[in-house]
Protein backbone atom coordinates (compact mmCIF):
# COMPACT_ATOMS: atom_id res chain seq x y z
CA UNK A 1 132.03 55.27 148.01
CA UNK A 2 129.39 54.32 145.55
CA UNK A 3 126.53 54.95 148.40
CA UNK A 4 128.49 58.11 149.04
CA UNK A 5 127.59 58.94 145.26
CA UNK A 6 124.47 57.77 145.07
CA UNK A 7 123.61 59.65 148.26
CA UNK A 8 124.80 62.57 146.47
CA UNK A 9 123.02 61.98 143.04
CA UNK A 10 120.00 61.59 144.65
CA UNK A 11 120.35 64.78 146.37
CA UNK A 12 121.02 66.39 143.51
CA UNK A 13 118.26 65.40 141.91
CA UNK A 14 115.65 66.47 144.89
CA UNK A 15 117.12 69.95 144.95
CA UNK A 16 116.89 69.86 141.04
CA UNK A 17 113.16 68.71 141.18
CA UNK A 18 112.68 71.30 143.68
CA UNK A 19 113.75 74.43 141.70
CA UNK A 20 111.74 73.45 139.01
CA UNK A 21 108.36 72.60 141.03
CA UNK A 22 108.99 75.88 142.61
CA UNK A 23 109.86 77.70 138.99
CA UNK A 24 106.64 76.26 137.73
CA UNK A 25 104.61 77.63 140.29
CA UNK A 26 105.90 80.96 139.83
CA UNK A 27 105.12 80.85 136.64
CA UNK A 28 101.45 79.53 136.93
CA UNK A 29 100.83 82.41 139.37
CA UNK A 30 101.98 85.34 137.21
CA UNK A 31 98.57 86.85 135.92
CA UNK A 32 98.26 87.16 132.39
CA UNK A 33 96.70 90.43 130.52
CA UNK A 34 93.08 89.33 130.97
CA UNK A 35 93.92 88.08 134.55
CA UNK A 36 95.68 91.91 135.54
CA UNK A 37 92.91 93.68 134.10
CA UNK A 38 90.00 91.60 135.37
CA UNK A 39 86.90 93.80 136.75
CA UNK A 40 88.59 96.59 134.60
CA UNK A 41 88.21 96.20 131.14
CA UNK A 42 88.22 93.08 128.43
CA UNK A 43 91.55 92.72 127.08
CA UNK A 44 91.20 91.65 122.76
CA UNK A 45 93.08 91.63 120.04
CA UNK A 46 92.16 90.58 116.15
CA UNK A 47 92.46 87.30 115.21
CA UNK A 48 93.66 85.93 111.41
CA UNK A 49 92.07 83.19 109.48
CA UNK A 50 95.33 80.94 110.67
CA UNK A 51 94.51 81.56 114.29
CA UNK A 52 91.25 79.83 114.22
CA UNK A 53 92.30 77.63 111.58
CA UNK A 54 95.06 75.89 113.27
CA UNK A 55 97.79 77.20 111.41
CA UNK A 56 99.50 79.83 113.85
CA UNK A 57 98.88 76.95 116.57
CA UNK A 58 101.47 78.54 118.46
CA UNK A 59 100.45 82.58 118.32
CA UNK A 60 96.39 80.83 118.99
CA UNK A 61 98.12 79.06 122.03
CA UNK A 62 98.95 82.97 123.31
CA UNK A 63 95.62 84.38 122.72
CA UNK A 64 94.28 81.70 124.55
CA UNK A 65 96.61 82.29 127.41
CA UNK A 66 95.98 86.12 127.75
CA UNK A 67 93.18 87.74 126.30
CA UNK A 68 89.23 87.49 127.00
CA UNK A 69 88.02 88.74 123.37
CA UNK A 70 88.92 88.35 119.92
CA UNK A 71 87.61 91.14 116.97
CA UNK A 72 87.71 89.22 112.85
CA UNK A 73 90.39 91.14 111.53
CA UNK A 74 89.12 90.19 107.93
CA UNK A 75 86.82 87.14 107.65
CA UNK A 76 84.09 89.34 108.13
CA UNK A 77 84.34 92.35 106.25
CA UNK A 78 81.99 92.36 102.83
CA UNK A 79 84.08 91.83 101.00
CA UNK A 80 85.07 88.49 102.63
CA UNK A 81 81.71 87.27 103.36
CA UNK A 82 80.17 88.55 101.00
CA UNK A 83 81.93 89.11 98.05
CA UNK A 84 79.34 88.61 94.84
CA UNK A 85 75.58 89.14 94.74
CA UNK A 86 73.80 86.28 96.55
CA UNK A 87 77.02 84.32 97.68
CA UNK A 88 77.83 84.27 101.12
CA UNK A 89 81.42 82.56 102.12
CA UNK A 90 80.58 82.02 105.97
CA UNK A 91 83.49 79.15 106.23
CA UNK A 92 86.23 81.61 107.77
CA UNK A 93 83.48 83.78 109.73
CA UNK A 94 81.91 80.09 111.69
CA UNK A 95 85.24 79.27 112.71
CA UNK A 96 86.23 82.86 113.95
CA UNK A 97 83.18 82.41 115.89
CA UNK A 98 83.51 78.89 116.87
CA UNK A 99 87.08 79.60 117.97
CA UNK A 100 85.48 82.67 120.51
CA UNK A 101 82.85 80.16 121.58
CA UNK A 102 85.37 77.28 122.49
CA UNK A 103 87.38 79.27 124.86
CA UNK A 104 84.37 81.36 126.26
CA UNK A 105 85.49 85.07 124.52
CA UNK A 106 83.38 88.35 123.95
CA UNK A 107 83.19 88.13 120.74
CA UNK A 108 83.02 91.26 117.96
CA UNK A 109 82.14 91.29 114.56
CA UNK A 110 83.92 93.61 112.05
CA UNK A 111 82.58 95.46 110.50
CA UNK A 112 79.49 95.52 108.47
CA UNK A 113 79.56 98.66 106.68
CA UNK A 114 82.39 100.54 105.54
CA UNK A 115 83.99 102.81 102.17
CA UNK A 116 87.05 100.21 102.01
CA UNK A 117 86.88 95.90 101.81
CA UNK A 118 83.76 96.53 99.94
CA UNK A 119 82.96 94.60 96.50
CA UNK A 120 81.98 96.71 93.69
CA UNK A 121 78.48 94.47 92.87
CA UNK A 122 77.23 96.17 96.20
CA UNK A 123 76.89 99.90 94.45
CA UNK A 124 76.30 98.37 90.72
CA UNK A 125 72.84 96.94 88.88
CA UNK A 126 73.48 94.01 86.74
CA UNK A 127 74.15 96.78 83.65
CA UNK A 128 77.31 98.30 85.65
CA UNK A 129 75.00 101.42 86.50
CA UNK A 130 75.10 102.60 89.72
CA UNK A 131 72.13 101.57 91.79
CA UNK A 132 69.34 103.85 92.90
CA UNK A 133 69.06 104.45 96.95
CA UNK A 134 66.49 101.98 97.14
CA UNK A 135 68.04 99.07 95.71
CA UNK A 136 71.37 100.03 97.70
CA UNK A 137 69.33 100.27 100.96
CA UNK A 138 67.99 96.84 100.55
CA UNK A 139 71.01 95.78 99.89
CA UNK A 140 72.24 96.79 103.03
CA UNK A 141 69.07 95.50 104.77
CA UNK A 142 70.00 91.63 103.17
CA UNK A 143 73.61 91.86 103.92
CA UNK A 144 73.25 92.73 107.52
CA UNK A 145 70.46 90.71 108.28
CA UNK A 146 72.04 87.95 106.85
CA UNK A 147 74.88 88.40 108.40
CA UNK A 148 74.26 89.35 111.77
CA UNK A 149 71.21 87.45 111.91
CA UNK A 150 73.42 83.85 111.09
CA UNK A 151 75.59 84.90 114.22
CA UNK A 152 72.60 86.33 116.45
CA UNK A 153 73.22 85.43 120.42
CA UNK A 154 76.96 83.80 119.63
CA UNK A 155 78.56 87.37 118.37
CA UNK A 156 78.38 89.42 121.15
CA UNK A 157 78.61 93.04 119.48
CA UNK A 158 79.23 94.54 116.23
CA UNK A 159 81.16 96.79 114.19
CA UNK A 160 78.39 98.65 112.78
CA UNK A 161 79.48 101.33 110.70
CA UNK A 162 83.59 102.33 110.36
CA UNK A 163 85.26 105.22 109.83
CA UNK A 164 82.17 107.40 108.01
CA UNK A 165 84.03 110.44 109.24
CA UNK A 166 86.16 112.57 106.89
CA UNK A 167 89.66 113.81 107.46
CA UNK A 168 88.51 117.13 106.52
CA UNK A 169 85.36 118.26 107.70
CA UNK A 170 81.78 116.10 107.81
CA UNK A 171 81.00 113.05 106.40
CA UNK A 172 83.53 111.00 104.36
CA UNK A 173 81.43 111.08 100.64
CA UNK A 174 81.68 107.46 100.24
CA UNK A 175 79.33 105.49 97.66
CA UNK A 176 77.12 104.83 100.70
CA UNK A 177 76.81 108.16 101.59
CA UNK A 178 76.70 109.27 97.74
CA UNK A 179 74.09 106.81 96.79
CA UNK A 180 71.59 106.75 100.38
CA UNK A 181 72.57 109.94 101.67
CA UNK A 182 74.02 110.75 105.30
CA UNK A 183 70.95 108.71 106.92
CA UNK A 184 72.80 105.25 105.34
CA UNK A 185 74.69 105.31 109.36
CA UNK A 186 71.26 105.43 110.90
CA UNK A 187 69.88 102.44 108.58
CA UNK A 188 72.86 100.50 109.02
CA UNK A 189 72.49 100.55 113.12
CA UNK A 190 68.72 100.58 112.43
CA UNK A 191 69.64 96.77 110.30
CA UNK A 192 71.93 95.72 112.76
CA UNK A 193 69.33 96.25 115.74
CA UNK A 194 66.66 94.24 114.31
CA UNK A 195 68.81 91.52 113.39
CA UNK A 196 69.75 90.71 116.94
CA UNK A 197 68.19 92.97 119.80
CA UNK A 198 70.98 91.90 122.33
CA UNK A 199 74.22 92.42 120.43
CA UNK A 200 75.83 95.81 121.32
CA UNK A 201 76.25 98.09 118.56
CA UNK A 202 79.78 100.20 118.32
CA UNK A 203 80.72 103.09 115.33
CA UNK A 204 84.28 102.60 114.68
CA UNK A 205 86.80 105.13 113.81
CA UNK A 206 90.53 106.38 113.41
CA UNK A 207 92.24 109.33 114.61
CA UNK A 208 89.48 110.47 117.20
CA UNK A 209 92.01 111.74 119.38
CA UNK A 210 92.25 114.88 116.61
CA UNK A 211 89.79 117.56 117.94
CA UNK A 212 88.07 118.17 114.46
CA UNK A 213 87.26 114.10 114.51
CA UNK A 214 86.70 113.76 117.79
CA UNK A 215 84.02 116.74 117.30
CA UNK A 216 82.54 114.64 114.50
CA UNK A 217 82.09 111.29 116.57
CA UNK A 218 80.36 113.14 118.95
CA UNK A 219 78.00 115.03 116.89
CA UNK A 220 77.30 111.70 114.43
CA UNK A 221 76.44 109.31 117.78
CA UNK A 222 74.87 112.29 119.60
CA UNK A 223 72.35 112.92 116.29
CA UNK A 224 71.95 109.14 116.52
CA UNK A 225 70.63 108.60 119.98
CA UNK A 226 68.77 111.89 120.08
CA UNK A 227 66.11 109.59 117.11
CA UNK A 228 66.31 106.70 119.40
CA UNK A 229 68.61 104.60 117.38
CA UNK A 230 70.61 102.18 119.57
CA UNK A 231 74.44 103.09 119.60
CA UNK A 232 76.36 101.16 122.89
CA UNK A 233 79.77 102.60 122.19
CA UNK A 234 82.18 104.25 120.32
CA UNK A 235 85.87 102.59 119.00
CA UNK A 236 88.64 104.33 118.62
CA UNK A 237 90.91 102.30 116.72
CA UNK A 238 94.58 103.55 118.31
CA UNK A 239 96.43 103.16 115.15
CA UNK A 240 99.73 105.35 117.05
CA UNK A 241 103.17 105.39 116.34
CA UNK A 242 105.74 106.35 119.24
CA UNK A 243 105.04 109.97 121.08
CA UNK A 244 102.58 110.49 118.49
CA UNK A 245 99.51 110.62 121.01
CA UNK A 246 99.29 113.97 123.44
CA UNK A 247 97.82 112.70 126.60
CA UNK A 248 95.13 115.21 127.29
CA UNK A 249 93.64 115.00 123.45
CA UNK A 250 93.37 111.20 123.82
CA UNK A 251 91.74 111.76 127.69
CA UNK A 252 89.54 114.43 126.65
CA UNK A 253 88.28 111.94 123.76
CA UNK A 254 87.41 109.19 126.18
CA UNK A 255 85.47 112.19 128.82
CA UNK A 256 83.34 113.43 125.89
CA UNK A 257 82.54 110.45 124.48
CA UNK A 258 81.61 108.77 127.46
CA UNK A 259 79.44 111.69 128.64
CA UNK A 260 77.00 110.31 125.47
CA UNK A 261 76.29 107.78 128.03
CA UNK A 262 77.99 104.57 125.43
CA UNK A 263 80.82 102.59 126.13
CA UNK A 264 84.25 103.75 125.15
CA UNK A 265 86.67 101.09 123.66
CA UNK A 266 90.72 101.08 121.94
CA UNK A 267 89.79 99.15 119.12
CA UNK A 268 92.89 98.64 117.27
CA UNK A 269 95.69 99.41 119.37
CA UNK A 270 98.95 98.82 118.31
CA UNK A 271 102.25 101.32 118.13
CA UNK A 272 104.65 101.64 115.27
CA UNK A 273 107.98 102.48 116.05
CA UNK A 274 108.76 103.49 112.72
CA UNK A 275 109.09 107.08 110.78
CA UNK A 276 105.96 108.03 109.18
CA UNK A 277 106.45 108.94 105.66
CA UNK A 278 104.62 111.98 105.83
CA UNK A 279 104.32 115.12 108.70
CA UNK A 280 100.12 114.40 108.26
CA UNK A 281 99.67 111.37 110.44
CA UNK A 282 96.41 109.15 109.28
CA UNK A 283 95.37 105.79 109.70
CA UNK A 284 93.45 105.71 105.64
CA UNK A 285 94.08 102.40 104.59
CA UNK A 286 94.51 103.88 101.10
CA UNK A 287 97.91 106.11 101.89
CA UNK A 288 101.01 104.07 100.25
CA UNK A 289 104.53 105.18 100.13
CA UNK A 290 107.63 103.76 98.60
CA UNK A 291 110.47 101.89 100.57
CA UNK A 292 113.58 103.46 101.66
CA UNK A 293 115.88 102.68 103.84
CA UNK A 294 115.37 105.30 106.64
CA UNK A 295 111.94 104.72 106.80
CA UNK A 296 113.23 100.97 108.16
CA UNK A 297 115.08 101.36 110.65
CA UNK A 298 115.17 98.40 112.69
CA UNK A 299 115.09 95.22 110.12
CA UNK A 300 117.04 92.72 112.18
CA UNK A 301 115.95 93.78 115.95
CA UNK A 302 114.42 96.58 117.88
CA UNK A 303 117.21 98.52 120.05
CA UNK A 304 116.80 98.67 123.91
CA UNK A 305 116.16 102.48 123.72
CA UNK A 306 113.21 101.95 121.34
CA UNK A 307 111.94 99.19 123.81
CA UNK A 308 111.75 101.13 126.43
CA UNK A 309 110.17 104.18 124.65
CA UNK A 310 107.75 101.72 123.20
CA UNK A 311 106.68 100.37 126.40
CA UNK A 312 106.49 104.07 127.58
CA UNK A 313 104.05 104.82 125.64
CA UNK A 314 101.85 101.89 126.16
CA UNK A 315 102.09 102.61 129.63
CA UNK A 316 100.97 106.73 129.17
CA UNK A 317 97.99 105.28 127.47
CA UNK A 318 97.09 102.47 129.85
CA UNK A 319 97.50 105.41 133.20
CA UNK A 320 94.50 106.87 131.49
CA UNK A 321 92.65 103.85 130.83
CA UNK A 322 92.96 102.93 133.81
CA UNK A 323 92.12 106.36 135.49
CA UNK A 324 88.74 106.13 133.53
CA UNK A 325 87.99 101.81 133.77
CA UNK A 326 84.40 102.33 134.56
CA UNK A 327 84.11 104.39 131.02
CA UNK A 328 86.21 101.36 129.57
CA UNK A 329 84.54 98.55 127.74
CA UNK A 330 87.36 96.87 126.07
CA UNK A 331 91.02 97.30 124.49
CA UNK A 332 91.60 95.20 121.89
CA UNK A 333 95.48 94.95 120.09
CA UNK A 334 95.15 94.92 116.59
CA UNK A 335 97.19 91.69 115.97
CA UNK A 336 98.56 89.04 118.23
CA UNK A 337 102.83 89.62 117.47
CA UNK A 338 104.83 91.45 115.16
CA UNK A 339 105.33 89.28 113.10
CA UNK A 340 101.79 89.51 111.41
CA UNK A 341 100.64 93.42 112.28
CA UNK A 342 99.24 95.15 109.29
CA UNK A 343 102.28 97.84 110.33
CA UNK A 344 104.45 95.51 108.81
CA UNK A 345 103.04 96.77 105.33
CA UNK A 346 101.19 100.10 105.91
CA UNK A 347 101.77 102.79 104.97
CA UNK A 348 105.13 101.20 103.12
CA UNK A 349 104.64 97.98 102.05
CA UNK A 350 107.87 95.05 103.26
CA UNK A 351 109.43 97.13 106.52
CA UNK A 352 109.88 95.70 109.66
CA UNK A 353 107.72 97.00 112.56
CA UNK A 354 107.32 96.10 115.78
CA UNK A 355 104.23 97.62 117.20
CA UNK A 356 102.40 95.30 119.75
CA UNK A 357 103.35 93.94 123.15
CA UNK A 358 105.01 90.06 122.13
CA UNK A 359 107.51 90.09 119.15
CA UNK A 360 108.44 87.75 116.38
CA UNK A 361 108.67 84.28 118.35
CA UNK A 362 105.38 85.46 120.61
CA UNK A 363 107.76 86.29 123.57
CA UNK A 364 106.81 89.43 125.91
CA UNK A 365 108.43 92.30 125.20
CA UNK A 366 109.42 94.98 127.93
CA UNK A 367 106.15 96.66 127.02
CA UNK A 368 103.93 93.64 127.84
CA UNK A 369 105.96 93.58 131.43
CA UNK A 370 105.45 97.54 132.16
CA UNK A 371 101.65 96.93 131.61
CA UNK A 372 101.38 93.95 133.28
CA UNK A 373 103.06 96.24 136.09
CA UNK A 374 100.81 99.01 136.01
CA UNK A 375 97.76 96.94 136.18
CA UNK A 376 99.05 95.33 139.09
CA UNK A 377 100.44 98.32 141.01
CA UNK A 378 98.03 99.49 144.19
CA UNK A 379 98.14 102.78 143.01
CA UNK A 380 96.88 102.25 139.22
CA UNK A 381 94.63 98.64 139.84
């Protein structure tokens, strides 16, 4: 009896070794985002200090795993990197950049000139008077050569100029534009070019599936490359909440600006599945409401029927994406899990969103799985 039972152990423990040899090598050969959309597009998303820094070992463990390029979500804005007159704080931005190196990413910078992250000093003389177009334009010139120029042939493309565009009509009147004039976009690529000839060179901007933007984006890069100033591509930065986004605007978008002959890229994707405070839908990082309770809905956990619609909607975008892959540089997720998305705390500061593709514990969500599906399916690949 007791060979009988170890007969049988031992049996038991083959089959058991068995399922799990063959579990693991299921698992091994399930592609991951970058691995689905390979000869498509580059799969990103933005990266906090605490991913390169070893904090969020466990959310750096899944960028690792599934994506092919990481954007600075806010080591390398000026205001971060540059934040008083003559002191640089490069600490953050080398080990962004040493992170992207390490596991061989395309690497972007963001963003080197923009109204918002921006310290005072830049538009003030050492009186508190505002500066005079020259001394702002050399300003400029010092930042972004200093700054591109200490990452020249490791980051890979830049952020040149963000959202310059106003909600209204023309230019946003921002100090740059106030102070240089409407040519400050042209200097700032102008900078950026001479500071490293090989890095691509993107204008960023929200909303550009609006017709009055997208109008705008065209006109700004068009002006640009008709005076020979290098522009490689335009970002839209996909700040959309759930059946926000009509289909043909945000196709029509990527035809026109692709017919510029630049790159197009999602920038900033990510999906709230929350009400938006107001009927005028904007991604201005200045709008700030109060918190009530029906503008969070979903506090504890996101309902079935929400996942589903969520990953609907990822998947409506990603059937034009991939209809249009050779106008496609790159979609990048603006934030690695829900847990740390910026929607957690715009527009309404404290609510509970869950916009991206891996929730709270960096598990997939059903929308990770229906794009994972799409890329893979014969029809869409």
């Amino acid at each position: 009896m007791k060979t009988i039972s170890h007969v049988l152990l031992l049996a038991v423990l083959l089959v058991s070794l068995s399922c799990q040899n063959q579990s693991t090598k299921k698992e091994s050969t399930t592609p991951t985002l970058k691995e689905a959309f390979e000869g498509k597009f580059l799969l990103g998303t933005a990266l906090h200090v605490d991913h390169t820094n070893g904090v969020r070992k466990q959310s750096a463990d899944l960028v690792e795993q599934q994506y092919n390029s990481i954007v600075a979500e806010n080591c390398m804005k000026p205001e971060e990197i540059h934040p008083s007159k003559g002191v640089y704080n490069f600490k953050e931005a080398d080990q962004f950049v040493e992170y992207g190196e390490k596991n061989n990413m395309f690497i972007v910078g963001h963003t080197l000139v923009w109204h918002s992250q921006v310290p005072d000093w830049f538009f003030l003389d050492d009186e508190g008077n505002t500066v005079s177009r020259e001394q702002l334009i050399e300003r400029m010139r010092d930042h972004i050569y200093t700054v591109v120029g200490r990452y020249k042939g490791r980051v890979q493309a830049w952020d040149v100029v963000n959202e310059a565009i106003d909600d209204k009509e023309g230019l946003r009147k921002s100090k740059w534009h106030q102070i240089i004039g409407e040519d400050f976009i042209e200097l700032a690529f102008k900078f950026a070019h001479e500071a490293d000839p090989d890095a691509e060179l993107y204008y960023n901007d929200y909303s550009l599936i609006l017709p009055h933007r997208r109008a705008e984006a065209v006109k700004l890069v068009k002006n640009l490359i008709d005076k020979g100033i290098r522009v490689d591509g335009i970002g839209m930065q996909a700040h959309y909440g759930i059946d926000y986004v009509k289909i043909p605007e945000f196709e029509k978008s990527i035809t026109d600006f692709a017919s510029l002959g630049v790159k197009v890229m999602l920038t900033e994707l990510d999906i709230s599945v929350l009400p938006f405070p107001t009927e005028e839908i904007s991604a201005e990082i200045s709008q700030k409401y109060a918190l009530v309770p029906e503008f969070d809905p979903y506090t504890s956990t996101l309902p079935d029927s929400m996942q589903t619609k969520l990953a609907q909607n990822y998947v409506d975008l990603f059937k034009v994406l991939l209809k249009h892959q050779e106008k496609i540089g790159r979609v990048t997720f603006w934030g690695v899990n829900d847990a740390h998305t910026w929607r957690n705390n715009w527009p309404i500061e404290g609510r509970t969103d869950h916009p991206l593709l891996f929730d709270r514990n960096n598990q997939p969500k059903k929308a990770y799985h229906a794009v994972l599906e799409l890329a893979n399916s014969p029809t869409e690949g």
